[in-house]
N, C-alpha and C. Protein backbone atom coordinates (compact mmCIF):
# COMPACT_ATOMS: atom_id res chain seq x y z
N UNK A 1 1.38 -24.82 -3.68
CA UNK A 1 0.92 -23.90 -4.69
C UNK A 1 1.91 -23.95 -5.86
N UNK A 2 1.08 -24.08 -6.64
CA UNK A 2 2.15 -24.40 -8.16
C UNK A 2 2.55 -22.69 -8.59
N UNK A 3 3.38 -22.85 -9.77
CA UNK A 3 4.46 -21.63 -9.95
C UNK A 3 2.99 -20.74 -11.22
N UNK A 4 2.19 -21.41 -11.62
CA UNK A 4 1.06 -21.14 -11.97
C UNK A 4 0.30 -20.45 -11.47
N UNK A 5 -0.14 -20.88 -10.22
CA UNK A 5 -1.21 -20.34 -9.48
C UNK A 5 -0.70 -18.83 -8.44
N UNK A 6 0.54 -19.09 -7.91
CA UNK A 6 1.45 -18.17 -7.79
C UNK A 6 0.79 -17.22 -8.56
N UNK A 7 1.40 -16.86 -9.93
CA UNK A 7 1.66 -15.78 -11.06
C UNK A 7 -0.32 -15.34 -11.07
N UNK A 8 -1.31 -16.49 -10.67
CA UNK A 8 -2.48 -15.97 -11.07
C UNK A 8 -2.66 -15.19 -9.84
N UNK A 9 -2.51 -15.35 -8.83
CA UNK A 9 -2.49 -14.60 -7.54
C UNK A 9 -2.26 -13.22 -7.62
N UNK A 10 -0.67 -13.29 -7.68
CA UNK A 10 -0.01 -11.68 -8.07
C UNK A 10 -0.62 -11.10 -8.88
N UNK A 11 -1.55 -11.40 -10.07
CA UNK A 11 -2.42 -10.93 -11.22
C UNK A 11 -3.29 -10.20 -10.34
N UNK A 12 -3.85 -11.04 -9.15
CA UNK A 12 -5.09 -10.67 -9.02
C UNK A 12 -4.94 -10.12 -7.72
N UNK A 13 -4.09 -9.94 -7.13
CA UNK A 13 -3.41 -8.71 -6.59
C UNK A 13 -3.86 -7.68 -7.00
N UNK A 14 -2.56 -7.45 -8.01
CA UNK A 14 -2.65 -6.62 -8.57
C UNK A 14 -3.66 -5.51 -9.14
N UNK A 15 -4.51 -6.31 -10.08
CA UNK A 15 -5.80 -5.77 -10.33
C UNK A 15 -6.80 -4.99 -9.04
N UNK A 16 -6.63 -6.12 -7.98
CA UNK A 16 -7.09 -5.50 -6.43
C UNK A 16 -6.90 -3.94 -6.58
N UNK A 17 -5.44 -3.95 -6.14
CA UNK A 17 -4.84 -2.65 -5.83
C UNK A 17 -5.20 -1.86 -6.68
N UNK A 18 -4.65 -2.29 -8.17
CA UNK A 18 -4.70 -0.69 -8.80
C UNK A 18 -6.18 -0.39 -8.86
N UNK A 19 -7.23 -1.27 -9.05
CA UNK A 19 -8.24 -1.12 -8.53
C UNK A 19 -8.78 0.10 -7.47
N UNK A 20 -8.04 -0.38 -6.89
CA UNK A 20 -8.68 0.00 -4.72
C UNK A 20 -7.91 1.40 -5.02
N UNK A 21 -6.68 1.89 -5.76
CA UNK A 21 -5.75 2.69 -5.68
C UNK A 21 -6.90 4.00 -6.44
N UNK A 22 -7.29 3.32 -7.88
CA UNK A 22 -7.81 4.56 -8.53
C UNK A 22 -9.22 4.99 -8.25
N UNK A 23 -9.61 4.00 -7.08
CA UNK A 23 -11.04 4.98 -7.11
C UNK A 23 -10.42 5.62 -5.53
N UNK A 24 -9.42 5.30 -5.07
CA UNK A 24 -9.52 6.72 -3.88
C UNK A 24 -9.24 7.65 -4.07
N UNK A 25 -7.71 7.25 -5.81
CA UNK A 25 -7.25 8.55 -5.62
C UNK A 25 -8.60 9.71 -6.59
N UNK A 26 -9.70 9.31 -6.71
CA UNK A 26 -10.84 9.91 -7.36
C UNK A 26 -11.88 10.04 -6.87
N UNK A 27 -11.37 9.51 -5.48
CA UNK A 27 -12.25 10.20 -4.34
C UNK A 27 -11.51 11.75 -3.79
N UNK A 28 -10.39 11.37 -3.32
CA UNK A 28 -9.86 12.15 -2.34
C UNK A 28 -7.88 12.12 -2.84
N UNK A 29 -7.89 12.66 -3.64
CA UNK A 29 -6.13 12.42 -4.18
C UNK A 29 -5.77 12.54 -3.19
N UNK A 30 -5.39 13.86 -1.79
CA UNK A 30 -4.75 14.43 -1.46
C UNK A 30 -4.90 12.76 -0.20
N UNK A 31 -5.62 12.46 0.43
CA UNK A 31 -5.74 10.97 1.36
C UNK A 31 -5.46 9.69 0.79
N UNK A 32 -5.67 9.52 -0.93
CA UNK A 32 -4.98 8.56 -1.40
C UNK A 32 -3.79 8.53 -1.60
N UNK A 33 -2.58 9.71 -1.92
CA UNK A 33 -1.37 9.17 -1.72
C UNK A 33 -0.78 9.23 -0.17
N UNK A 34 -1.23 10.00 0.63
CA UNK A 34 -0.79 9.50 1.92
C UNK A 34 -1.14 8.41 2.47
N UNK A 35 -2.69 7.86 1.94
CA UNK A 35 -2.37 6.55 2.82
C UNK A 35 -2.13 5.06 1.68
N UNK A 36 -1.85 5.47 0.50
CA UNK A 36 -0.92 4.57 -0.54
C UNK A 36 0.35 4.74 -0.35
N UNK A 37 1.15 5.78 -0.04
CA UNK A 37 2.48 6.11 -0.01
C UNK A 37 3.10 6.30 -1.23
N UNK A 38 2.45 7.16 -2.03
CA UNK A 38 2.96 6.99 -3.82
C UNK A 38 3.05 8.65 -4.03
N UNK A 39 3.49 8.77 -4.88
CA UNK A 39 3.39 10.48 -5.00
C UNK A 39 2.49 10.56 -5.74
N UNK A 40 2.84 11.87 -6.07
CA UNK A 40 0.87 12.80 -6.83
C UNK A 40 1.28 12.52 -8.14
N UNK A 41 2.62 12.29 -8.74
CA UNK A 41 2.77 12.26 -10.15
C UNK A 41 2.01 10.83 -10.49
N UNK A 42 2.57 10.05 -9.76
CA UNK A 42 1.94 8.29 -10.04
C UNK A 42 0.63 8.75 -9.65
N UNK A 43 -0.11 9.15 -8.53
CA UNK A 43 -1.45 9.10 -8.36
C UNK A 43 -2.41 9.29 -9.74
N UNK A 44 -1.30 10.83 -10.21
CA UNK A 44 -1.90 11.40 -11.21
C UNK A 44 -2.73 10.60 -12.47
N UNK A 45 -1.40 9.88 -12.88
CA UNK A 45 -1.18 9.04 -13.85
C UNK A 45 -2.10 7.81 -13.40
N UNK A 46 -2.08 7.10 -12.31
CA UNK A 46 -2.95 6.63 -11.90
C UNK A 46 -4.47 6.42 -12.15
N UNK A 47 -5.03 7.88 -11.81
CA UNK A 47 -6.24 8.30 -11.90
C UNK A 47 -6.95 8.63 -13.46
N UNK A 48 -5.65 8.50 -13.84
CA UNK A 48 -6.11 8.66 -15.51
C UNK A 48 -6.34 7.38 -16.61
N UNK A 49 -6.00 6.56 -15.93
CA UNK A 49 -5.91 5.36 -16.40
C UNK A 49 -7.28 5.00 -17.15
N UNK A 50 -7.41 4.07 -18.47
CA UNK A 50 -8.55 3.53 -18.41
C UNK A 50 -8.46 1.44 -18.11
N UNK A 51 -9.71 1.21 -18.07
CA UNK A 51 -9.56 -0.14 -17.46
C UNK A 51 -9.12 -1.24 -18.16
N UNK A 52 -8.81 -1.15 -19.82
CA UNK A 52 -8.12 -1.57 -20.63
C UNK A 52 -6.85 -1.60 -19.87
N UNK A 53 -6.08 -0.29 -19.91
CA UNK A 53 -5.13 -0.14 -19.02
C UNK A 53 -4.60 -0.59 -17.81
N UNK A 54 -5.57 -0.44 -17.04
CA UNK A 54 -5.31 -1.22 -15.62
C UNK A 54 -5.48 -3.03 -15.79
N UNK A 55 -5.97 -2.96 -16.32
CA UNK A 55 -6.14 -4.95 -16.64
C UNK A 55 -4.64 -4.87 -17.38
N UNK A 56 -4.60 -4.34 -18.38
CA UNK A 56 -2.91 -4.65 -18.77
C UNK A 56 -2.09 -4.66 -17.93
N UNK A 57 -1.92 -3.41 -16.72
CA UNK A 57 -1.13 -3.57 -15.86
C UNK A 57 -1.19 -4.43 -14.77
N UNK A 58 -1.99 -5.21 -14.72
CA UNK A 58 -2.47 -5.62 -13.33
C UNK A 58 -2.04 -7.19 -13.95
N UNK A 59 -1.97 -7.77 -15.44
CA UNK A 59 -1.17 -8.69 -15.68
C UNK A 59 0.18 -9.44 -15.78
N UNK A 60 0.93 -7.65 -15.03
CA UNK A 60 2.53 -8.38 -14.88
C UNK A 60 2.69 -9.30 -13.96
N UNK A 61 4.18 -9.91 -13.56
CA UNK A 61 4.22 -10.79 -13.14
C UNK A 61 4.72 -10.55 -11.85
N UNK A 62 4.65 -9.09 -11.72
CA UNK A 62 5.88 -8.74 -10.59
C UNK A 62 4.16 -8.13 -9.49
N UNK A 63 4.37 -8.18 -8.59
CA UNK A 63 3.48 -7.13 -7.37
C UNK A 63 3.99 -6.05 -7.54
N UNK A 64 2.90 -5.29 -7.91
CA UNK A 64 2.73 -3.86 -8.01
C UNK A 64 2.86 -2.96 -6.79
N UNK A 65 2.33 -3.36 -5.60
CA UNK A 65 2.37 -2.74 -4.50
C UNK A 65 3.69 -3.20 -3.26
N UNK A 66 3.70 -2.45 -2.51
CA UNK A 66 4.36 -2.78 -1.68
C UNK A 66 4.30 -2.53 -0.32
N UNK A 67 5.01 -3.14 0.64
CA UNK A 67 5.02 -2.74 2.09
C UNK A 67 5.52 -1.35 2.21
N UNK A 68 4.67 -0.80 3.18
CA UNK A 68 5.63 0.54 3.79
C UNK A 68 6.22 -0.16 5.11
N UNK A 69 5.63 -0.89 5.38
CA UNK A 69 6.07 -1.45 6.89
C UNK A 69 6.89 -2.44 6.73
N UNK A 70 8.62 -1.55 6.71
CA UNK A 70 9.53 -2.34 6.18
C UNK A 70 10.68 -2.85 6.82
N UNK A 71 10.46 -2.42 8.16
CA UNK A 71 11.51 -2.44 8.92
C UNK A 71 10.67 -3.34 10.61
N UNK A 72 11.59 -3.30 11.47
CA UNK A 72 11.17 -4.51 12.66
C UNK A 72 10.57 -3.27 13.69
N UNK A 73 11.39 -2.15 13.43
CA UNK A 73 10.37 -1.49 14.89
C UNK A 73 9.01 -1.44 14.27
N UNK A 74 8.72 -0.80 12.86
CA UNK A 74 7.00 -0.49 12.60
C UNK A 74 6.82 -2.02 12.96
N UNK A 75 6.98 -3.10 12.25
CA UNK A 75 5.93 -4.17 12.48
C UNK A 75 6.47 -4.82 13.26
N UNK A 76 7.12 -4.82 14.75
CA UNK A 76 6.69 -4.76 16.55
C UNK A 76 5.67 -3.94 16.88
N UNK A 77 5.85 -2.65 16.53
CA UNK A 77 4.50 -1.59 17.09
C UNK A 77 3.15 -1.86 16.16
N UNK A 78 3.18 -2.23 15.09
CA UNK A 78 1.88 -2.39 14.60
C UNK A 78 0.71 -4.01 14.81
N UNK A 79 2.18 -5.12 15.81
CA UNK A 79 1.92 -5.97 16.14
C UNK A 79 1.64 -6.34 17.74
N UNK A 80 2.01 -5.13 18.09
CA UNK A 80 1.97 -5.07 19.55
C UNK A 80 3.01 -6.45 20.37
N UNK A 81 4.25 -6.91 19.49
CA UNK A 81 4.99 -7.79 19.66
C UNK A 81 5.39 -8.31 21.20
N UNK A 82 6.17 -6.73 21.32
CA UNK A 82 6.87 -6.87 22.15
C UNK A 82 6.82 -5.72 23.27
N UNK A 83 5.23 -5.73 23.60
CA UNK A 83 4.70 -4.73 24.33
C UNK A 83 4.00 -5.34 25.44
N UNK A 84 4.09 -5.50 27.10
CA UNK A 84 3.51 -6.26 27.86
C UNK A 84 2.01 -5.71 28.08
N UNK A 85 1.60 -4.93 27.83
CA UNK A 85 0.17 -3.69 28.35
C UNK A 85 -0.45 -3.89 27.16
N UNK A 86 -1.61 -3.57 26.96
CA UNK A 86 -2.83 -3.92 26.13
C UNK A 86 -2.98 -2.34 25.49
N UNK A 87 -3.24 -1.69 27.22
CA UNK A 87 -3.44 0.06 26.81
C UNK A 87 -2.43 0.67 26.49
N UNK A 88 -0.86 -0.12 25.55
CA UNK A 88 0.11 1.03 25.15
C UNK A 88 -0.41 0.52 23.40
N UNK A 89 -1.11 -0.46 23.23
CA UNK A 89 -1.73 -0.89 21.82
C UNK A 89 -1.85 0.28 21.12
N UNK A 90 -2.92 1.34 21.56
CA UNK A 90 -3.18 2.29 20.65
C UNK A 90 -2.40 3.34 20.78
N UNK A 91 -1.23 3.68 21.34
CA UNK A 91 0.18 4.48 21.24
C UNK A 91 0.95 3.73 20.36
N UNK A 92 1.03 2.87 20.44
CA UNK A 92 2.00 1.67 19.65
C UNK A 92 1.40 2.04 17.70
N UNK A 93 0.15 1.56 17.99
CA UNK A 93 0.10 2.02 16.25
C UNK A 93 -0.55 3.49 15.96
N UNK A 94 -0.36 4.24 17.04
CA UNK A 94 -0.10 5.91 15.94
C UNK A 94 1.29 6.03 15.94
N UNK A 95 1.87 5.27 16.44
CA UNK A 95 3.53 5.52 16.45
C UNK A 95 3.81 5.05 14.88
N UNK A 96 3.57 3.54 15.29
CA UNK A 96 4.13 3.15 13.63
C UNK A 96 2.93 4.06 12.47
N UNK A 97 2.16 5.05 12.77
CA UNK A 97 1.32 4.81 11.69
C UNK A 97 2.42 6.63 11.25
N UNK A 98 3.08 7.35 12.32
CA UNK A 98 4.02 8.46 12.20
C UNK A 98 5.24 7.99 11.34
N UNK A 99 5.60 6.77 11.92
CA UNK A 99 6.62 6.33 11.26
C UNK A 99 6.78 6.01 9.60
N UNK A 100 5.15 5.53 9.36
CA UNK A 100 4.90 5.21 7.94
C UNK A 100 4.64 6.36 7.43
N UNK A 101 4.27 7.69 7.94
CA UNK A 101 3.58 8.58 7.35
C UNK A 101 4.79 9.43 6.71
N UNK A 102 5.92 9.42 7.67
CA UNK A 102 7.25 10.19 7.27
C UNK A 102 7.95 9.53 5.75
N UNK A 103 8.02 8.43 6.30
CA UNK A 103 8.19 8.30 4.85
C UNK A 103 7.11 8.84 3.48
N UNK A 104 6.40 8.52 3.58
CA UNK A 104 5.97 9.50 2.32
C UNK A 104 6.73 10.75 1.93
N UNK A 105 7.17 11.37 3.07
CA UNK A 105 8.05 12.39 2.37
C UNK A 105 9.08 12.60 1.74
N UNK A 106 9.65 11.10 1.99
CA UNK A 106 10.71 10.45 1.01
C UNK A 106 10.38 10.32 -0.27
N UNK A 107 9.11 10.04 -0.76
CA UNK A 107 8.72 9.60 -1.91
C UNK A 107 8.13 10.98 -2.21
N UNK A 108 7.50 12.15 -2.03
CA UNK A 108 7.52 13.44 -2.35
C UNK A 108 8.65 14.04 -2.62
């Protein structure tokens, strides 16, 4: 993949997300920043956007979004890595999904 096609990718990323971002948080703010992990000020601002706007932003060069799942225990438990049982699967990801959820309160 050339350093080209790269940069068109992340574009179109981008656009994805902020996309996918402003019609939930204009569904349901209070479920779009918990399960975006962003606060209500960005949501806010977010939701206000027009699509002029979001195409501008969605042309940087950097990824807009990011992992919450940033560390090795969430993604072991959300991968079921290093778990021998099938039926600890769905303990395994409400665990990591507690683990991701706390953080948000970091970002509140």
């Amino acid at each position: 993949m050339t350093n080209e096609q790269l940069l068109a990718e992340i574009r179109e990323a981008n656009l994805t997300y902020l996309m996918l971002a402003q019609s939930l948080i204009r569904q349901d703010k209070a479920e779009a920043v918990f399960r975006l992990g962003m606060s209500e000020e960005s949501a806010d601002i977010l939701a206000t956007l027009s699509s002029a706007q979001i195409l501008k932003l969605a042309s940087r060069n950097t990824l807009l979004c990011s992992f919450r799942a940033d560390d090795e225990l969430v993604w072991s438990l959300l991968t079921s890595h290093n778990t021998p049982r099938k039926a600890s699967e769905a303990t395994n990801t409400l665990h990591a999904n507690i683990l991701m959820a706390s953080r948000i309160s970091e970002v509140l």
